[in-house]
PDB file of N, CA and C in Angstrom:
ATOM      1  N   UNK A   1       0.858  -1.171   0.000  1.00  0.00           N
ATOM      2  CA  UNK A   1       0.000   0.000   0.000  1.00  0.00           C
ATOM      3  C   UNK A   1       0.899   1.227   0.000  1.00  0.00           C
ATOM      4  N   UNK A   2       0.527   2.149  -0.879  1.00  0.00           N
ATOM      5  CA  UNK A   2       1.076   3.553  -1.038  1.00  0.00           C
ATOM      6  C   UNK A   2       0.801   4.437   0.261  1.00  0.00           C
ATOM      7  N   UNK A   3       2.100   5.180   1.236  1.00  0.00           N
ATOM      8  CA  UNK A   3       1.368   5.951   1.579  1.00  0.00           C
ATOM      9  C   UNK A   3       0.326   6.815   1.830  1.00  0.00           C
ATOM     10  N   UNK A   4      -0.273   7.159   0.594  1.00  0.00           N
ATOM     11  CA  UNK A   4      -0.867   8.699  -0.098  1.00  0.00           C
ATOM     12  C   UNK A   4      -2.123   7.679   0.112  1.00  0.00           C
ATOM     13  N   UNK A   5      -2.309   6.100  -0.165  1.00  0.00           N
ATOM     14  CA  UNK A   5      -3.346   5.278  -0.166  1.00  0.00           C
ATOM     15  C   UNK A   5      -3.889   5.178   1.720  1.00  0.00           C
ATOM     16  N   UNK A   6      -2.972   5.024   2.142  1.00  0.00           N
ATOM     17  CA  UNK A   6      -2.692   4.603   3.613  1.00  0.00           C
ATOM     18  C   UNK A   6      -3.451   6.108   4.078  1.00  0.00           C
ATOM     19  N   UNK A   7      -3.168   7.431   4.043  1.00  0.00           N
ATOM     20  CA  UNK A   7      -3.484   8.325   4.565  1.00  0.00           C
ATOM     21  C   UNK A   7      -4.578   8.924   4.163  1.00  0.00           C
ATOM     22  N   UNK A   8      -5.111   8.384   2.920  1.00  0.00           N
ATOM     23  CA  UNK A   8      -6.316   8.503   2.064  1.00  0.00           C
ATOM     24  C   UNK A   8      -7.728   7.864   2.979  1.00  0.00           C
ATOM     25  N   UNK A   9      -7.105   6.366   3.282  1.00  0.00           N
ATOM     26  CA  UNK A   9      -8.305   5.867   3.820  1.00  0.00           C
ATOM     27  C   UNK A   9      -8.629   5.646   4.976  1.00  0.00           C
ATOM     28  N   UNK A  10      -7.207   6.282   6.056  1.00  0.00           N
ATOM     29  CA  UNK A  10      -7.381   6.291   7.567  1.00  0.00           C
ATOM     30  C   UNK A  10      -8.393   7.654   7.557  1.00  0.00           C
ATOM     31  N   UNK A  11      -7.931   8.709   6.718  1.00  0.00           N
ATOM     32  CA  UNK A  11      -8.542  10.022   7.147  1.00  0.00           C
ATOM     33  C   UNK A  11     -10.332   9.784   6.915  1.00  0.00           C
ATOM     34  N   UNK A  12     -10.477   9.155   5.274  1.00  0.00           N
ATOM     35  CA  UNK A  12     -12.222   8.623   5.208  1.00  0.00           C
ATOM     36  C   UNK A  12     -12.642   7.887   5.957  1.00  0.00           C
ATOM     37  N   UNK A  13     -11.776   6.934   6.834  1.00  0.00           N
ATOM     38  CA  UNK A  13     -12.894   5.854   7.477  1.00  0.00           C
ATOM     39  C   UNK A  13     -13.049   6.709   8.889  1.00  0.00           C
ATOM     40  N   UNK A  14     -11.933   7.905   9.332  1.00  0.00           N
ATOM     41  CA  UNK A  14     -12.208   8.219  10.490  1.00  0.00           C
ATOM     42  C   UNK A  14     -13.365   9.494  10.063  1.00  0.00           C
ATOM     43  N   UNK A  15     -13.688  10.214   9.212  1.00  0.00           N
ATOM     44  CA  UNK A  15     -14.748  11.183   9.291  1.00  0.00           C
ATOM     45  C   UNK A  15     -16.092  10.166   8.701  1.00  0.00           C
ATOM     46  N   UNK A  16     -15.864   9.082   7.601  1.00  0.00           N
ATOM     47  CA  UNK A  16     -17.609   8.249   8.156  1.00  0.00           C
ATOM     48  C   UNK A  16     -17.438   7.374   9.666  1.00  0.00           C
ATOM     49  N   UNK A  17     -16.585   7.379   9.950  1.00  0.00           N
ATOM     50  CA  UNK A  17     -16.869   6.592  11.342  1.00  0.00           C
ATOM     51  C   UNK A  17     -17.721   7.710  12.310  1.00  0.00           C
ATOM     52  N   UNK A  18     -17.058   8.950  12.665  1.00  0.00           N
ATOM     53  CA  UNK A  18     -17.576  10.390  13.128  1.00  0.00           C
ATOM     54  C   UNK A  18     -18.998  10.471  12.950  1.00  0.00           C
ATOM     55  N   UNK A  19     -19.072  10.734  11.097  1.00  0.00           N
ATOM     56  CA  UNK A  19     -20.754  10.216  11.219  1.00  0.00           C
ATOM     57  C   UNK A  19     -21.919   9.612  11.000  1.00  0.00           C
ATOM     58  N   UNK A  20     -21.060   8.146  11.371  1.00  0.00           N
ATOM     59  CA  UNK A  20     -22.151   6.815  11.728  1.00  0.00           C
ATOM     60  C   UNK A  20     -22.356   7.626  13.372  1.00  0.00           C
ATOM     61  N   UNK A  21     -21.090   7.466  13.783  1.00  0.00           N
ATOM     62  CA  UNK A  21     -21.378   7.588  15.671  1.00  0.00           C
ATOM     63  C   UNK A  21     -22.595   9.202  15.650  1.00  0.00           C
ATOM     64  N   UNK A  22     -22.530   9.994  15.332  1.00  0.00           N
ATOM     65  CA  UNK A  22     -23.348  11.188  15.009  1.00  0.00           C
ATOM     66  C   UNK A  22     -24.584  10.961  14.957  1.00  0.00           C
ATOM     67  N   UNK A  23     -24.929   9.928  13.818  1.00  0.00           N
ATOM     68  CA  UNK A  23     -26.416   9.448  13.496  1.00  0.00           C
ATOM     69  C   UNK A  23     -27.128   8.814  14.996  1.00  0.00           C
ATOM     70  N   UNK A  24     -25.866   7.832  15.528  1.00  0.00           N
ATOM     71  CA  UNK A  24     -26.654   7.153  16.830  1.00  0.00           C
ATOM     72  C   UNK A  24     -26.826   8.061  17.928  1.00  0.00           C
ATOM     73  N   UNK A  25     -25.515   8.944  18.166  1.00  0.00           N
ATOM     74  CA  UNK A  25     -25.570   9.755  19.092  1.00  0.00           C
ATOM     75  C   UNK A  25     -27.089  10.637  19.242  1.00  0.00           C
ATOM     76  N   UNK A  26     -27.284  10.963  18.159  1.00  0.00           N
ATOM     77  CA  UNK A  26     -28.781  11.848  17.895  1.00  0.00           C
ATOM     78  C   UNK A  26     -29.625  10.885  18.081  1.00  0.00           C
ATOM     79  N   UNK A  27     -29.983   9.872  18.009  1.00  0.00           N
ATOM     80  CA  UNK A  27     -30.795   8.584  18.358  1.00  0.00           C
ATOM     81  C   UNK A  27     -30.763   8.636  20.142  1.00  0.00           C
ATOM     82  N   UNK A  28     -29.714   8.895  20.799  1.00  0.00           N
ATOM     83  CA  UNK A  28     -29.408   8.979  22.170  1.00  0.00           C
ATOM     84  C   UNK A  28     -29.712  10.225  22.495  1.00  0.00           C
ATOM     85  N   UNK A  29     -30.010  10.988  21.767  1.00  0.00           N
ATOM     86  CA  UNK A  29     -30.300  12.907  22.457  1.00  0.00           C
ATOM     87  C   UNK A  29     -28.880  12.946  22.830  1.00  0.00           C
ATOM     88  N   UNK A  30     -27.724  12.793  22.686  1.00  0.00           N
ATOM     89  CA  UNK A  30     -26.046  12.703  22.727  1.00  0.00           C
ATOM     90  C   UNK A  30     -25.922  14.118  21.221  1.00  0.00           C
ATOM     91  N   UNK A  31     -24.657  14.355  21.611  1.00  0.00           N
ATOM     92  CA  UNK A  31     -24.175  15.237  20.510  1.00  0.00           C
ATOM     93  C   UNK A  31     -22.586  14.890  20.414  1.00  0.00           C
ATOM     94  N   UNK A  32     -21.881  14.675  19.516  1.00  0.00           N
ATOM     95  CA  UNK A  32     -20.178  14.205  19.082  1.00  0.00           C
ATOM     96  C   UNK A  32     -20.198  15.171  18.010  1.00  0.00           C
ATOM     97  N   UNK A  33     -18.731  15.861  18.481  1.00  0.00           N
ATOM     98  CA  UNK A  33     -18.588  17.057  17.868  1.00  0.00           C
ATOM     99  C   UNK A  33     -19.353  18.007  17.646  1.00  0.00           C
ATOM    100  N   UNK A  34     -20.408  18.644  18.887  1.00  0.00           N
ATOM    101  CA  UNK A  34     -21.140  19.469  18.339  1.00  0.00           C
ATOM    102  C   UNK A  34     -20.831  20.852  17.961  1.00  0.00           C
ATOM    103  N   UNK A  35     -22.003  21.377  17.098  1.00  0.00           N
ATOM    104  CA  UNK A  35     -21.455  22.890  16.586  1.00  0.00           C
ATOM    105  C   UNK A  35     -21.923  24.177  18.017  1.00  0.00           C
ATOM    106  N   UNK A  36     -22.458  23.458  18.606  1.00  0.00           N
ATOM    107  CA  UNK A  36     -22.290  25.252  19.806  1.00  0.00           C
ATOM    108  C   UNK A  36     -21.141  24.870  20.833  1.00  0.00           C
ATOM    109  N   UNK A  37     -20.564  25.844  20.818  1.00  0.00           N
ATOM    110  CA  UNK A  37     -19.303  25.918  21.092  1.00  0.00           C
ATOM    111  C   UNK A  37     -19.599  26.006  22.509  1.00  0.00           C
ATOM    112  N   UNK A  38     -20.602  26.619  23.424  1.00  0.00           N
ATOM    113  CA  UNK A  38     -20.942  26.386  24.373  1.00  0.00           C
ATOM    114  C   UNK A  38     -21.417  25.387  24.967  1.00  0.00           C
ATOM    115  N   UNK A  39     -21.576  24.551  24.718  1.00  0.00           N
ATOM    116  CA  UNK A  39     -21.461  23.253  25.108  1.00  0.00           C
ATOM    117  C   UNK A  39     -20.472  22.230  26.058  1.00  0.00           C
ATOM    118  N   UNK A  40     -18.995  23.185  25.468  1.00  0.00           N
ATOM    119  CA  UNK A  40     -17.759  23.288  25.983  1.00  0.00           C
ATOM    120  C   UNK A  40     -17.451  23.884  27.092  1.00  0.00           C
ATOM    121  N   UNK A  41     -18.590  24.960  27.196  1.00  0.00           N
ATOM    122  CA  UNK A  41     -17.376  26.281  28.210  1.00  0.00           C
ATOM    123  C   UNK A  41     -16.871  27.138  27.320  1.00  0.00           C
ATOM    124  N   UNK A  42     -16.649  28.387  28.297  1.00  0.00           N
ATOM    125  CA  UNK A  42     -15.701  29.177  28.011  1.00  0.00           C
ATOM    126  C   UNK A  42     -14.401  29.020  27.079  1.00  0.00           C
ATOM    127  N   UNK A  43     -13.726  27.751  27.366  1.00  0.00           N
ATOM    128  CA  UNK A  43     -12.368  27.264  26.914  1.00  0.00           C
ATOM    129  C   UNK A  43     -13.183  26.969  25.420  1.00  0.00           C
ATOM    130  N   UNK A  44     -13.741  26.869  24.720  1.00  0.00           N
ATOM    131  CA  UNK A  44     -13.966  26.572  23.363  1.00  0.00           C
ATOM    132  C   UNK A  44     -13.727  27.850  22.438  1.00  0.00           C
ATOM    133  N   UNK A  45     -13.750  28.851  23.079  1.00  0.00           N
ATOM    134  CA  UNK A  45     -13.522  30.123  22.364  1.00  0.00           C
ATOM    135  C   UNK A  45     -11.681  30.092  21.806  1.00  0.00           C
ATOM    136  N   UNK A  46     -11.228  29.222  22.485  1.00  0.00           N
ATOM    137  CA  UNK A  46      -9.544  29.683  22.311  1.00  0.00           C
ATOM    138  C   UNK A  46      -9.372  28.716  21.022  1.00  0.00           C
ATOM    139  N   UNK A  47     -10.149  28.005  20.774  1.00  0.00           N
ATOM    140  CA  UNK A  47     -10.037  26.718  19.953  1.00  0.00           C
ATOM    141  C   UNK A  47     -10.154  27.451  18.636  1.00  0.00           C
ATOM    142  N   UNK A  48      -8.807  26.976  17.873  1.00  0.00           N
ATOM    143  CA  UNK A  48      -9.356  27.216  16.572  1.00  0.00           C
ATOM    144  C   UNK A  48     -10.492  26.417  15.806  1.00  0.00           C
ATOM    145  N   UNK A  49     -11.052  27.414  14.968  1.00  0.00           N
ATOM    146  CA  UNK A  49     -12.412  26.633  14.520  1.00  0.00           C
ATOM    147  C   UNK A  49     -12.094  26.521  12.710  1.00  0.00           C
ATOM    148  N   UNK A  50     -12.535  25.472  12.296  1.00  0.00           N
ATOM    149  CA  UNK A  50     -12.577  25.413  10.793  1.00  0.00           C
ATOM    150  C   UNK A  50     -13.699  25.768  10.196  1.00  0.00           C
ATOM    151  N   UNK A  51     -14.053  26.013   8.246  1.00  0.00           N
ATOM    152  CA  UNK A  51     -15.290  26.317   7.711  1.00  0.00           C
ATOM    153  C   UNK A  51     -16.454  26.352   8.247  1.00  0.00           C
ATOM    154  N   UNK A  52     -16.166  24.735   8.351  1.00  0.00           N
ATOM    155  CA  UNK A  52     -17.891  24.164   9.281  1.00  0.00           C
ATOM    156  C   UNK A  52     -17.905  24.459  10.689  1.00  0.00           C
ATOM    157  N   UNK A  53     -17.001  25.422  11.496  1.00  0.00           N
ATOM    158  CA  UNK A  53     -17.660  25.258  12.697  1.00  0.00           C
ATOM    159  C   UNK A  53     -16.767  24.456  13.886  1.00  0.00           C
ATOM    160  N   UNK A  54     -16.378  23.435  13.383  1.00  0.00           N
ATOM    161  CA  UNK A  54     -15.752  22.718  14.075  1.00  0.00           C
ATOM    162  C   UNK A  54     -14.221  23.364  14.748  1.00  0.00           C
ATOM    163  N   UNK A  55     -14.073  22.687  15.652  1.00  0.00           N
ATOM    164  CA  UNK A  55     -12.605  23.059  16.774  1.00  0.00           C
ATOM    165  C   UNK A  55     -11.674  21.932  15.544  1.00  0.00           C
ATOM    166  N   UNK A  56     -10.673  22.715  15.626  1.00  0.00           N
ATOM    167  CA  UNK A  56      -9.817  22.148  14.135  1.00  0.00           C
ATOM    168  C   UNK A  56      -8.785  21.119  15.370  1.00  0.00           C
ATOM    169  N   UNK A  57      -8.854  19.956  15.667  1.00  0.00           N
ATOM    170  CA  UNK A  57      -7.973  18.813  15.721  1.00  0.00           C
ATOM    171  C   UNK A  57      -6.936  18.268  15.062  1.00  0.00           C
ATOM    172  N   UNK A  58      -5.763  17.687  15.451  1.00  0.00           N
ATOM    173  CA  UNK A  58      -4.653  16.735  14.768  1.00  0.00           C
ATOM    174  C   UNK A  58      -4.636  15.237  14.998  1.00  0.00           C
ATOM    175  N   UNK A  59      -4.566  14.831  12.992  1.00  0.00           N
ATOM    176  CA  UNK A  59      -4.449  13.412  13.582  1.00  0.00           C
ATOM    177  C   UNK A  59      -2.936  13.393  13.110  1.00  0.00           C
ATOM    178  N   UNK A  60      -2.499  12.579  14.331  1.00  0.00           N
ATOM    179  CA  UNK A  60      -1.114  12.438  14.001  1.00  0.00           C
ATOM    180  C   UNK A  60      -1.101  10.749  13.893  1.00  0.00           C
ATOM    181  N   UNK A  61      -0.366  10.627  12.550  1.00  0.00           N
ATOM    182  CA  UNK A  61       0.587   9.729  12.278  1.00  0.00           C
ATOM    183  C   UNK A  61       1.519   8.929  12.663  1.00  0.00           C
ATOM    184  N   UNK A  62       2.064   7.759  12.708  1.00  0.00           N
ATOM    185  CA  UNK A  62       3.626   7.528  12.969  1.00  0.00           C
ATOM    186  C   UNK A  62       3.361   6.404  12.391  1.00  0.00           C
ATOM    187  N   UNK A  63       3.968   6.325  11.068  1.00  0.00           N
ATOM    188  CA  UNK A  63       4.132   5.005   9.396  1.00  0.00           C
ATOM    189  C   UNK A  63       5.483   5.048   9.541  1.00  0.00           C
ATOM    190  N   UNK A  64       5.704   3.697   9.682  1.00  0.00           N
ATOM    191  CA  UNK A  64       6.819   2.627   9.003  1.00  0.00           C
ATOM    192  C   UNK A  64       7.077   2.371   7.490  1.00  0.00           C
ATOM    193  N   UNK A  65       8.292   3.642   6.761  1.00  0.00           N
ATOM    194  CA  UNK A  65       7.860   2.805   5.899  1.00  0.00           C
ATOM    195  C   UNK A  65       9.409   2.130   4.899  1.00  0.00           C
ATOM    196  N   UNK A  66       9.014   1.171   4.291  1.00  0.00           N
ATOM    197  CA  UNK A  66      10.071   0.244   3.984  1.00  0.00           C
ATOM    198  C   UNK A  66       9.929   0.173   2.130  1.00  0.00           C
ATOM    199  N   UNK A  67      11.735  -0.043   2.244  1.00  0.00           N
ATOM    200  CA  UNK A  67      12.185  -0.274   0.675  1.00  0.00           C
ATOM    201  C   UNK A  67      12.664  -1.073   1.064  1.00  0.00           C
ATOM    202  N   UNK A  68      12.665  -1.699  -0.737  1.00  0.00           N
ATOM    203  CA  UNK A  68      13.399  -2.839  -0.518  1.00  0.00           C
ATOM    204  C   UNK A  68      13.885  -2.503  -1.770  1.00  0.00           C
ATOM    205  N   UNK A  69      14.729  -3.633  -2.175  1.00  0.00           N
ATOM    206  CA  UNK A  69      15.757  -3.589  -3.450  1.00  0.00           C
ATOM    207  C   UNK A  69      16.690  -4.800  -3.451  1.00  0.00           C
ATOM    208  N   UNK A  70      16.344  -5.630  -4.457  1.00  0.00           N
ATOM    209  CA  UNK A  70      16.686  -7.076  -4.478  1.00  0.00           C
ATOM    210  C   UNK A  70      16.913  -7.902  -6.424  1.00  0.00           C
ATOM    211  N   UNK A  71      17.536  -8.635  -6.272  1.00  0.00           N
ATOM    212  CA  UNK A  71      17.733  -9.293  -8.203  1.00  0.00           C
ATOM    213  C   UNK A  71      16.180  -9.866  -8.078  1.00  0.00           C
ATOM    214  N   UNK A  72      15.350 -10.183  -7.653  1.00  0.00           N
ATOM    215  CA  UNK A  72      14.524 -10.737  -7.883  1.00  0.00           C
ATOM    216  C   UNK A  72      13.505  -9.926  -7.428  1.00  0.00           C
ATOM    217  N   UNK A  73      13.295  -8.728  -6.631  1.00  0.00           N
ATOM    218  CA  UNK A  73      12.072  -7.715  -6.358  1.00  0.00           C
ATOM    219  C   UNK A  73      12.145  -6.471  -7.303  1.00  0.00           C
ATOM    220  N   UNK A  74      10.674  -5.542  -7.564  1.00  0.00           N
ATOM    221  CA  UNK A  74      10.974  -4.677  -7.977  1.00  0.00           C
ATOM    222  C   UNK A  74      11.289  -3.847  -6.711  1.00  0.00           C
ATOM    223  N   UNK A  75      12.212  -2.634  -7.314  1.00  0.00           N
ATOM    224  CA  UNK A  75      13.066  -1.532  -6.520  1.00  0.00           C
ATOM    225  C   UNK A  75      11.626  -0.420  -5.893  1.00  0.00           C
ATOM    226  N   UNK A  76      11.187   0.012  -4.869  1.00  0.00           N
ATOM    227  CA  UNK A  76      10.358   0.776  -4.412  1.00  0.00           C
ATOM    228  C   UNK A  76      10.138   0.776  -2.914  1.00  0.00           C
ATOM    229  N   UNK A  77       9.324   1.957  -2.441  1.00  0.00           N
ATOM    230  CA  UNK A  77       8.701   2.168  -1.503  1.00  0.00           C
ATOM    231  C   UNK A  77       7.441   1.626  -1.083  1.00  0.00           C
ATOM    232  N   UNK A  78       7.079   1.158  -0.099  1.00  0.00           N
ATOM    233  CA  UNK A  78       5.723   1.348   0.277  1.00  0.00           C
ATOM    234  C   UNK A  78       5.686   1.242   2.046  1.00  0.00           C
ATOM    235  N   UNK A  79       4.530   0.946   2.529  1.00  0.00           N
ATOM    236  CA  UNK A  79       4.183   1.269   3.584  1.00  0.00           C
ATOM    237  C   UNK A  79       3.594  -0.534   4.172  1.00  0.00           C
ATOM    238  N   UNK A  80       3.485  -1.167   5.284  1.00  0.00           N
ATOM    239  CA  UNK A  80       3.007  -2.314   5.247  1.00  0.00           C
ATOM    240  C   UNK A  80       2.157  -2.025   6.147  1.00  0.00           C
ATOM    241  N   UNK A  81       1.349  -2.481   6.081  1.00  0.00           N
ATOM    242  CA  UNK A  81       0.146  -2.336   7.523  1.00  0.00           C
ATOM    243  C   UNK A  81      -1.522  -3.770   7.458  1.00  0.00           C
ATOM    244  N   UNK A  82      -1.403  -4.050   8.357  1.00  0.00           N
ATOM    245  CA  UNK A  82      -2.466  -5.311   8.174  1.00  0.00           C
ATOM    246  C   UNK A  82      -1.995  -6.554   9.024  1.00  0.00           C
ATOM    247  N   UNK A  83      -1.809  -7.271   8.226  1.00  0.00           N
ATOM    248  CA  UNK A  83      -1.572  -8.606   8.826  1.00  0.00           C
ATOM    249  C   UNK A  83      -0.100  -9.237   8.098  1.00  0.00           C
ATOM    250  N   UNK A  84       0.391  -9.892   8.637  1.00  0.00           N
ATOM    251  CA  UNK A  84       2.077 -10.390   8.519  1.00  0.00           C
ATOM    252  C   UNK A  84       1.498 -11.668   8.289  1.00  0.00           C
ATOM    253  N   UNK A  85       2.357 -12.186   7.022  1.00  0.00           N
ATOM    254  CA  UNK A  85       2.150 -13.422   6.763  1.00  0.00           C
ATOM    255  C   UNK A  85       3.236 -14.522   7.195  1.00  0.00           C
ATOM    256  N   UNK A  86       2.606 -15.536   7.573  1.00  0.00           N
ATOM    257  CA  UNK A  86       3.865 -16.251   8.201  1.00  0.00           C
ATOM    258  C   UNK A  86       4.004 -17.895   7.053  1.00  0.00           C
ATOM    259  N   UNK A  87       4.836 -18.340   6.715  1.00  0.00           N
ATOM    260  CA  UNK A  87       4.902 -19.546   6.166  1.00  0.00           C
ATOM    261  C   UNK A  87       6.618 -19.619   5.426  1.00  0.00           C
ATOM    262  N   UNK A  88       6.452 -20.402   4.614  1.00  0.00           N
ATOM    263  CA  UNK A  88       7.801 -20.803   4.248  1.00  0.00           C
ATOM    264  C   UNK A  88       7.636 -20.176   2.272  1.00  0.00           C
ATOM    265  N   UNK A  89       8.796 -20.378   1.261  1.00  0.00           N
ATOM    266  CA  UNK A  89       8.699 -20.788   0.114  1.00  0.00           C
ATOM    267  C   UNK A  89       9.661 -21.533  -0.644  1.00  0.00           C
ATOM    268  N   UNK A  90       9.459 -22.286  -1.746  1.00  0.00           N
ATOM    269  CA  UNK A  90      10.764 -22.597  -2.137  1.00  0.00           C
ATOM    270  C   UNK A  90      11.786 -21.669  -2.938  1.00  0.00           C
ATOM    271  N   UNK A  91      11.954 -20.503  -2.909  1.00  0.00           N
ATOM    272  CA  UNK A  91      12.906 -19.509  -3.370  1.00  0.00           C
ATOM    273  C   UNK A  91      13.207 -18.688  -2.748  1.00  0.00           C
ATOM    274  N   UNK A  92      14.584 -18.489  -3.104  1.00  0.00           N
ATOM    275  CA  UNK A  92      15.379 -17.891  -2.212  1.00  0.00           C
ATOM    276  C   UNK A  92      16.434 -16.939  -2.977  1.00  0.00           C
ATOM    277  N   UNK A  93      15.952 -15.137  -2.566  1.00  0.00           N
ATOM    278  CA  UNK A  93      16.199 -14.056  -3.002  1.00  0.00           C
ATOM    279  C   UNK A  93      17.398 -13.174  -2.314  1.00  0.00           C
ATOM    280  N   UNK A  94      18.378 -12.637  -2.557  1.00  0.00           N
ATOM    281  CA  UNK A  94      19.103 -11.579  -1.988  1.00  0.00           C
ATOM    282  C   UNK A  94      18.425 -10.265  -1.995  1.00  0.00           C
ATOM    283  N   UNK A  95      18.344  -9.184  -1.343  1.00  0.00           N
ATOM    284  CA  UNK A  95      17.729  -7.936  -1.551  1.00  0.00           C
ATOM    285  C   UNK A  95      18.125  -7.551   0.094  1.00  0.00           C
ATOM    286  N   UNK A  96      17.845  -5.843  -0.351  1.00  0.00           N
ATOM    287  CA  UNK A  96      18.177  -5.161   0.896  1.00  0.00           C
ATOM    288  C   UNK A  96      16.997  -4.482   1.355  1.00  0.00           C
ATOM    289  N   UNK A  97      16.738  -4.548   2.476  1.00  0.00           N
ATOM    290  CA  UNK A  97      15.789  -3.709   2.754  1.00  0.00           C
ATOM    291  C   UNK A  97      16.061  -2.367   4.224  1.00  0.00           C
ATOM    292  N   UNK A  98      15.535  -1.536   3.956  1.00  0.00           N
ATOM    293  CA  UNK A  98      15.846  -0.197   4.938  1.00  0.00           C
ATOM    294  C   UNK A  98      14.425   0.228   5.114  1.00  0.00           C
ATOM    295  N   UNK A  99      14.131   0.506   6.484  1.00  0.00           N
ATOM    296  CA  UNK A  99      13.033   0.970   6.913  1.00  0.00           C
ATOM    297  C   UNK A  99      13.118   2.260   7.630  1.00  0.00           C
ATOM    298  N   UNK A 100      12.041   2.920   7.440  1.00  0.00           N
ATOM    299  CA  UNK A 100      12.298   4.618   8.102  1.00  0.00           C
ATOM    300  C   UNK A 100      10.888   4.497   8.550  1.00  0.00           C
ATOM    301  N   UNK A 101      11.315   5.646   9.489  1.00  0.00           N
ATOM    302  CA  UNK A 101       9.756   6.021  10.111  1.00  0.00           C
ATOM    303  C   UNK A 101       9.331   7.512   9.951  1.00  0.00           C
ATOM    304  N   UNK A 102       8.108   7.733   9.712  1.00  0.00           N
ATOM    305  CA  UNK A 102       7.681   9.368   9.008  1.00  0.00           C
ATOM    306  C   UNK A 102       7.079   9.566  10.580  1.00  0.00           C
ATOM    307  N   UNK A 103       6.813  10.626  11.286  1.00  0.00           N
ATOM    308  CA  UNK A 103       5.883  11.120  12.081  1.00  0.00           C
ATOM    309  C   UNK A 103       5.400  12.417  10.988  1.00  0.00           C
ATOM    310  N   UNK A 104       3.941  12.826  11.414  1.00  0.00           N
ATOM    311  CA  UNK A 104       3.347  14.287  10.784  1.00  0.00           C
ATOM    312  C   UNK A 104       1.851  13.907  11.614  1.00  0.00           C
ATOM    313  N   UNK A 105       1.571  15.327  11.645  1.00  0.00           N
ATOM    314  CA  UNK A 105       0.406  15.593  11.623  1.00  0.00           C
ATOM    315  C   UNK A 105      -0.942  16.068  10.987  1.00  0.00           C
ATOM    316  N   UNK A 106      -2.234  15.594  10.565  1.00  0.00           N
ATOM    317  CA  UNK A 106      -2.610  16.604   9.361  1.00  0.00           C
ATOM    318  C   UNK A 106      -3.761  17.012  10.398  1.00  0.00           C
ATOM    319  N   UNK A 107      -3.863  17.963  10.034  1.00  0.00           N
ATOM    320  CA  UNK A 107      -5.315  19.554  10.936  1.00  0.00           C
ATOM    321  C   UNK A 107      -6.508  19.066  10.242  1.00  0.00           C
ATOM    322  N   UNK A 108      -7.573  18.611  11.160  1.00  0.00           N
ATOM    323  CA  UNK A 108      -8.887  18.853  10.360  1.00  0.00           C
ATOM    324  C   UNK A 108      -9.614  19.140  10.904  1.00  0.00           C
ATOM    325  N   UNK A 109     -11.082  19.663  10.425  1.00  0.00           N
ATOM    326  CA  UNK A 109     -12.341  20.342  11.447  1.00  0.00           C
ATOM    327  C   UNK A 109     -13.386  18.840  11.294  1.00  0.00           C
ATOM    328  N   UNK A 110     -13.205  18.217  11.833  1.00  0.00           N
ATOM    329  CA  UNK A 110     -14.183  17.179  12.398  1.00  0.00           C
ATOM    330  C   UNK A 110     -15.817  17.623  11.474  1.00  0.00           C
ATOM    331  N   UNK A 111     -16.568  16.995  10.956  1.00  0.00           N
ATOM    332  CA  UNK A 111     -17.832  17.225  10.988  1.00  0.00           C
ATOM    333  C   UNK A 111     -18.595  17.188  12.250  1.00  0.00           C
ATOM    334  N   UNK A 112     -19.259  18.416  12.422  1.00  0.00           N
ATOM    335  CA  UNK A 112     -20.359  18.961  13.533  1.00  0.00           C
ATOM    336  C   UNK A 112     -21.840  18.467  13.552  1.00  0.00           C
ATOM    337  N   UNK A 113     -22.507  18.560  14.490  1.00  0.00           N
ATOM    338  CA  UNK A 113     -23.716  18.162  15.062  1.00  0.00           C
ATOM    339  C   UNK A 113     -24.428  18.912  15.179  1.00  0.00           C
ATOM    340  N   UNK A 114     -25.640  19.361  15.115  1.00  0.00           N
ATOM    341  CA  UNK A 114     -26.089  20.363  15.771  1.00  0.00           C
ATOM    342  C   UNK A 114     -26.939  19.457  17.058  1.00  0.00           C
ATOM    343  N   UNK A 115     -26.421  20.582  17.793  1.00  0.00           N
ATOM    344  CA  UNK A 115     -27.428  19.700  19.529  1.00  0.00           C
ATOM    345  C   UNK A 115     -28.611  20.222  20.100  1.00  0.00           C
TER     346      UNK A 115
END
């Protein structure tokens, strides 16, 4: 998986996850992420706010990510994340591999509720 893929679909599954939980929360008379800022207190005023309203949050990151480069692999980057496969094969490859780690953060305004 491509980074750019990896950060593509953590960021979509976490704003429809936001609002599935939204839909039930309103089912509960509950509010997640709501838009009156009073709701908060006082302290919501210091919060930066985005387009919609929302107090602008960071999701931060920290990806592993690994090259490899081998006579028998192609030469590239990617990112691994999921499940590790465990077993044996009958071939047997030379290649190098180097792994780095990225930290970042990206800013977003959460989708709001009204309560």
């Amino acid at each position: 998986m491509e980074l750019k893929d990896f950060v593509s679909q953590t960021l979509t599954q976490i704003l429809d996850g936001i609002k599935k939980s939204q839909e039930y929360a309103k089912e509960k008379k509950a509010a997640i992420n709501p838009s009156s800022p009073s709701i908060f207190g006082s302290k919501a005023t210091s919060y930066l706010r985005g387009d919609n309203g929302g107090m602008i949050q960071y999701i931060d990151f920290d990806v592993a990510v690994t090259a490899v480069e081998g006579s028998e692999t192609k030469g590239g980057i990617g990112i691994f994340v999921g499940s590790v496969g465990i077993g044996t094969q009958g071939k047997s490859d030379s290649s190098n591999t180097s792994v780095s780690r990225i930290k970042f953060s990206i800013p977003i305004a959460f989708p709001t509720q009204d309560n």
